[in-house]
N, C-alpha and C. Protein backbone atom coordinates (compact mmCIF):
# COMPACT_ATOMS: atom_id res chain seq x y z
N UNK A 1 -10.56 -14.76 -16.06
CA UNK A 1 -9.98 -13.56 -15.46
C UNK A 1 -10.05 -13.61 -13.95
N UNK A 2 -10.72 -13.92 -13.26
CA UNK A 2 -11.44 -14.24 -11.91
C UNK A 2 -10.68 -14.68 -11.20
N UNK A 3 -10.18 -16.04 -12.04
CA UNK A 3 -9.04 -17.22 -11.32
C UNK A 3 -8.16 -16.90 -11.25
N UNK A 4 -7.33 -16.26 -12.59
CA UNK A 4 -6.12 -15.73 -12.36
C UNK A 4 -5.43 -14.83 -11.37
N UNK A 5 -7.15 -13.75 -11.08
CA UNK A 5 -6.88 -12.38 -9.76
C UNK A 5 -6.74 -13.10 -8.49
N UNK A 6 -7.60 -14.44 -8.68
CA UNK A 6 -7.35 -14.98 -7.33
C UNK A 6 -6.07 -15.58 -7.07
N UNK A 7 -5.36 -16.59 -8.06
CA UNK A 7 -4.11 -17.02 -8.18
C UNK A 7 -3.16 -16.51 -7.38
N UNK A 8 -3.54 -14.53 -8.51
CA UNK A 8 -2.19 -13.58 -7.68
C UNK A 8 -2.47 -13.59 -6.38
N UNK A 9 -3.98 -13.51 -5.82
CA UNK A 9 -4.13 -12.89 -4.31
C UNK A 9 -3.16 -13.85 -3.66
N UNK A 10 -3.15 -15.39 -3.93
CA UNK A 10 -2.80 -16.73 -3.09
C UNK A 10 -1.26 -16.49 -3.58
N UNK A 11 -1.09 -15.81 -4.44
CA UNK A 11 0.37 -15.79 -4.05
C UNK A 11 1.20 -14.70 -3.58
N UNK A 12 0.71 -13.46 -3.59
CA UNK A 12 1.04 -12.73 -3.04
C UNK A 12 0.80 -12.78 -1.81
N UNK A 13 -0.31 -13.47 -1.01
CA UNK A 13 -0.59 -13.82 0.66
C UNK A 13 0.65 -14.65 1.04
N UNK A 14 1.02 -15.64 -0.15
CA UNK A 14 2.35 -16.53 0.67
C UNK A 14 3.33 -15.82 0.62
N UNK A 15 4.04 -14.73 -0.28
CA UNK A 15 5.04 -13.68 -0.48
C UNK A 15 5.01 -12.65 1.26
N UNK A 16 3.70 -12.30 1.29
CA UNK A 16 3.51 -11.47 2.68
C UNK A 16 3.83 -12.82 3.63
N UNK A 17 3.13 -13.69 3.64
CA UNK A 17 3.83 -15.21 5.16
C UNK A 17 5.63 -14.88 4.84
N UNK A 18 6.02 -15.21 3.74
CA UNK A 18 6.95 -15.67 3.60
C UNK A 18 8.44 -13.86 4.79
N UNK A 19 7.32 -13.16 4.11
CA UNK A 19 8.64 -11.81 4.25
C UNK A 19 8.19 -11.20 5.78
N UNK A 20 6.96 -11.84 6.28
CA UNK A 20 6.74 -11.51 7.57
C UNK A 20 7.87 -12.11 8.51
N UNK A 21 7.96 -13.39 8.06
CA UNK A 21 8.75 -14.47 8.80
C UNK A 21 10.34 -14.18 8.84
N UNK A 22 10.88 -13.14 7.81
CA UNK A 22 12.35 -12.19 7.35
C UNK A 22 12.08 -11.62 8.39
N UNK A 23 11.16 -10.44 8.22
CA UNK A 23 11.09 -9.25 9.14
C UNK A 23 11.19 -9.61 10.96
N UNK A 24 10.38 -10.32 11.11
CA UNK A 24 10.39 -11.10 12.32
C UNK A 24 11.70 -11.56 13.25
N UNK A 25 12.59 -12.33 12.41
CA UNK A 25 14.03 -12.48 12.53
C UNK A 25 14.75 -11.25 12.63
N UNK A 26 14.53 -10.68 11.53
CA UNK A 26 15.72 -9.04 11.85
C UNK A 26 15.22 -9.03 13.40
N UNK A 27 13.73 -8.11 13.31
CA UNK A 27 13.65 -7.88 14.78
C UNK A 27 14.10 -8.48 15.88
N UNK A 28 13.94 -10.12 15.98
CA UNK A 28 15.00 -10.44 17.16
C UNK A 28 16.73 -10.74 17.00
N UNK A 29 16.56 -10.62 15.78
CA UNK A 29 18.88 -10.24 15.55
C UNK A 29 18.95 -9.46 16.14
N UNK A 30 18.08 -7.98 15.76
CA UNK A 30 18.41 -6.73 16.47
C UNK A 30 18.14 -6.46 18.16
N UNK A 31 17.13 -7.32 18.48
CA UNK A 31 17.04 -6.75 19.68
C UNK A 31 17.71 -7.60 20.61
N UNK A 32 18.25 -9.40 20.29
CA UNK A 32 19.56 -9.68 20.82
C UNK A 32 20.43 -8.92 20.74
N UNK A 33 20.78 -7.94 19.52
CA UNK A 33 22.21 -7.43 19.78
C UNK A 33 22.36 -6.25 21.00
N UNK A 34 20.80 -5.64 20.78
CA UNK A 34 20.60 -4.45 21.97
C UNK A 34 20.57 -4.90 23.14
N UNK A 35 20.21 -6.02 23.45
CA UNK A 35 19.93 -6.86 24.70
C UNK A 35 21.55 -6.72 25.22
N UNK A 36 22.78 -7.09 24.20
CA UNK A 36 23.93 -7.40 25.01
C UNK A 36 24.50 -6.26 25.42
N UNK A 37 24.31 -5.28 24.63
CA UNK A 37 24.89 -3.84 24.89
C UNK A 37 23.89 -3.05 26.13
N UNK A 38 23.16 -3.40 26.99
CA UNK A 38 22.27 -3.18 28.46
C UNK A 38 21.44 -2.33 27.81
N UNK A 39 20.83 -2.09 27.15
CA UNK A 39 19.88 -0.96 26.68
C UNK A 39 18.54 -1.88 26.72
N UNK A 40 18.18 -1.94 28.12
CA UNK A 40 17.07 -2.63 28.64
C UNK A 40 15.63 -1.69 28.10
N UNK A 41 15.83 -0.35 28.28
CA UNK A 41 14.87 0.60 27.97
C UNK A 41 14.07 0.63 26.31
N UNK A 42 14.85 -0.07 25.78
CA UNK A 42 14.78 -0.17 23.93
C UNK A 42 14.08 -1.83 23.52
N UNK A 43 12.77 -1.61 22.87
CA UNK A 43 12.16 -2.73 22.65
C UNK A 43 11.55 -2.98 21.24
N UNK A 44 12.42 -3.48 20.47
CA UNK A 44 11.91 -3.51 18.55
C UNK A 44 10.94 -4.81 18.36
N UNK A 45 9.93 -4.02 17.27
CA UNK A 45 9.00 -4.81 16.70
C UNK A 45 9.29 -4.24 15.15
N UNK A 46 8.00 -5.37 15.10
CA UNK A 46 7.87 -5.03 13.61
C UNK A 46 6.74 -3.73 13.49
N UNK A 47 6.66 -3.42 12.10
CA UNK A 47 5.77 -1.71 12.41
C UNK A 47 4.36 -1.98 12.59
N UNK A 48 3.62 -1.97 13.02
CA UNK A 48 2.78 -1.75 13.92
C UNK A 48 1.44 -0.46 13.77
N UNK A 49 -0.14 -0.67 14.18
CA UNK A 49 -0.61 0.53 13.86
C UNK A 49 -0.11 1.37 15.10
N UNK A 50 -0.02 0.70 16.50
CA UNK A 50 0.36 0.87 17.66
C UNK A 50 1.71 1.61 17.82
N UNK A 51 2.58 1.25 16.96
CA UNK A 51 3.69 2.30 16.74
C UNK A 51 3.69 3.54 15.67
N UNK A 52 2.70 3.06 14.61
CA UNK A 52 2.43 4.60 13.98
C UNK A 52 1.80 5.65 14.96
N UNK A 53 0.89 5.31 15.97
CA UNK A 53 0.59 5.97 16.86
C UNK A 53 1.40 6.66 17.73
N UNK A 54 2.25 6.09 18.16
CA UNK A 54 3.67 6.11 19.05
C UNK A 54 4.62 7.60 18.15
N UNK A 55 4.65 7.49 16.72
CA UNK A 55 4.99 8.07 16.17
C UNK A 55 4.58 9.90 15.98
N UNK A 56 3.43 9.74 16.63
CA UNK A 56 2.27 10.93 16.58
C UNK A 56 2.78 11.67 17.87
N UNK A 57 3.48 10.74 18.84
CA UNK A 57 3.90 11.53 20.15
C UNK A 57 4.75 12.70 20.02
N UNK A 58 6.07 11.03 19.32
CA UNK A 58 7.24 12.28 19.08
C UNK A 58 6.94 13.42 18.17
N UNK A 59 6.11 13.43 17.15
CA UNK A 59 5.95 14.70 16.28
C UNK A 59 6.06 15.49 17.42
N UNK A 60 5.16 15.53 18.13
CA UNK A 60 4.75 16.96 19.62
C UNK A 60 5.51 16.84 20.64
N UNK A 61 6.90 15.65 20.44
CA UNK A 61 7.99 16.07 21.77
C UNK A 61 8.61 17.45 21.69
N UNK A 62 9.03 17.42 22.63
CA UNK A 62 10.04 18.56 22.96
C UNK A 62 11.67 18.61 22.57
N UNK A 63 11.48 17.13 22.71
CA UNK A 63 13.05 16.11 23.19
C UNK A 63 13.30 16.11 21.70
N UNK A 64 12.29 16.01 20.69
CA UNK A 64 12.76 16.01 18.88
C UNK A 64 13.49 16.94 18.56
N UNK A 65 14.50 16.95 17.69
CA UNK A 65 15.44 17.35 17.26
C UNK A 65 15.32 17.55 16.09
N UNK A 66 14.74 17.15 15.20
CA UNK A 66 14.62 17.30 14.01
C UNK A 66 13.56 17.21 13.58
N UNK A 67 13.23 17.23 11.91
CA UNK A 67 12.13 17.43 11.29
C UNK A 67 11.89 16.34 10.92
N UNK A 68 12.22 15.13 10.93
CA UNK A 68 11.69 13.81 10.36
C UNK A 68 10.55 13.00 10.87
N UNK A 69 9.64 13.29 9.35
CA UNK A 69 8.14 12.44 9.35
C UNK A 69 8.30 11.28 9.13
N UNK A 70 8.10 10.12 10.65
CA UNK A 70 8.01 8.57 9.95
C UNK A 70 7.23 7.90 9.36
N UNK A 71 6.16 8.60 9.55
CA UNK A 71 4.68 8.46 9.41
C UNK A 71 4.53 8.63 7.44
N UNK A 72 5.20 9.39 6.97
CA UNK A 72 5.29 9.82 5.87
C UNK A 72 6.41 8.98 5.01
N UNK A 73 7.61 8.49 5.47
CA UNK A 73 8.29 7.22 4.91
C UNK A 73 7.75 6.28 4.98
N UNK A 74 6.50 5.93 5.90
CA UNK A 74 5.94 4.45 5.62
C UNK A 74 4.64 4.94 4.49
């Protein structure tokens, strides 16, 4: 039973390498494409605890417009 839990861990760790390395790519497709359109001010990563934090701001902007929790979709 032991081996097998470990098995999954080793393969689910290469599933996470594998879809980090997806995610990674989007992020710079996307932020070449923002790059050509001058939106120098706009900088994408992948999600981040540093951007869930970031996320805590806008709840208490002013500038928000709406009611959407991101914090709560992740």
């Amino acid at each position: 039973m032991t081996k097998k839990l470990y098995i999954m861990k080793l393969t689910h760790l290469d599933a996470e390498r594998r879809y980090n390395v997806l995610r990674e790519q989007a992020v710079r497709f996307a932020q070449n494409d923002l790059d050509t359109r001058n939106t120098d001010n706009l900088k994408l990563t992948t999600i981040t605890s540093a951007a869930l934090q970031e996320t805590r701001k806008w709840d208490l902007s002013s500038r928000r417009k709406g009611d959407y929790l991101f914090r709560e979709v992740i």
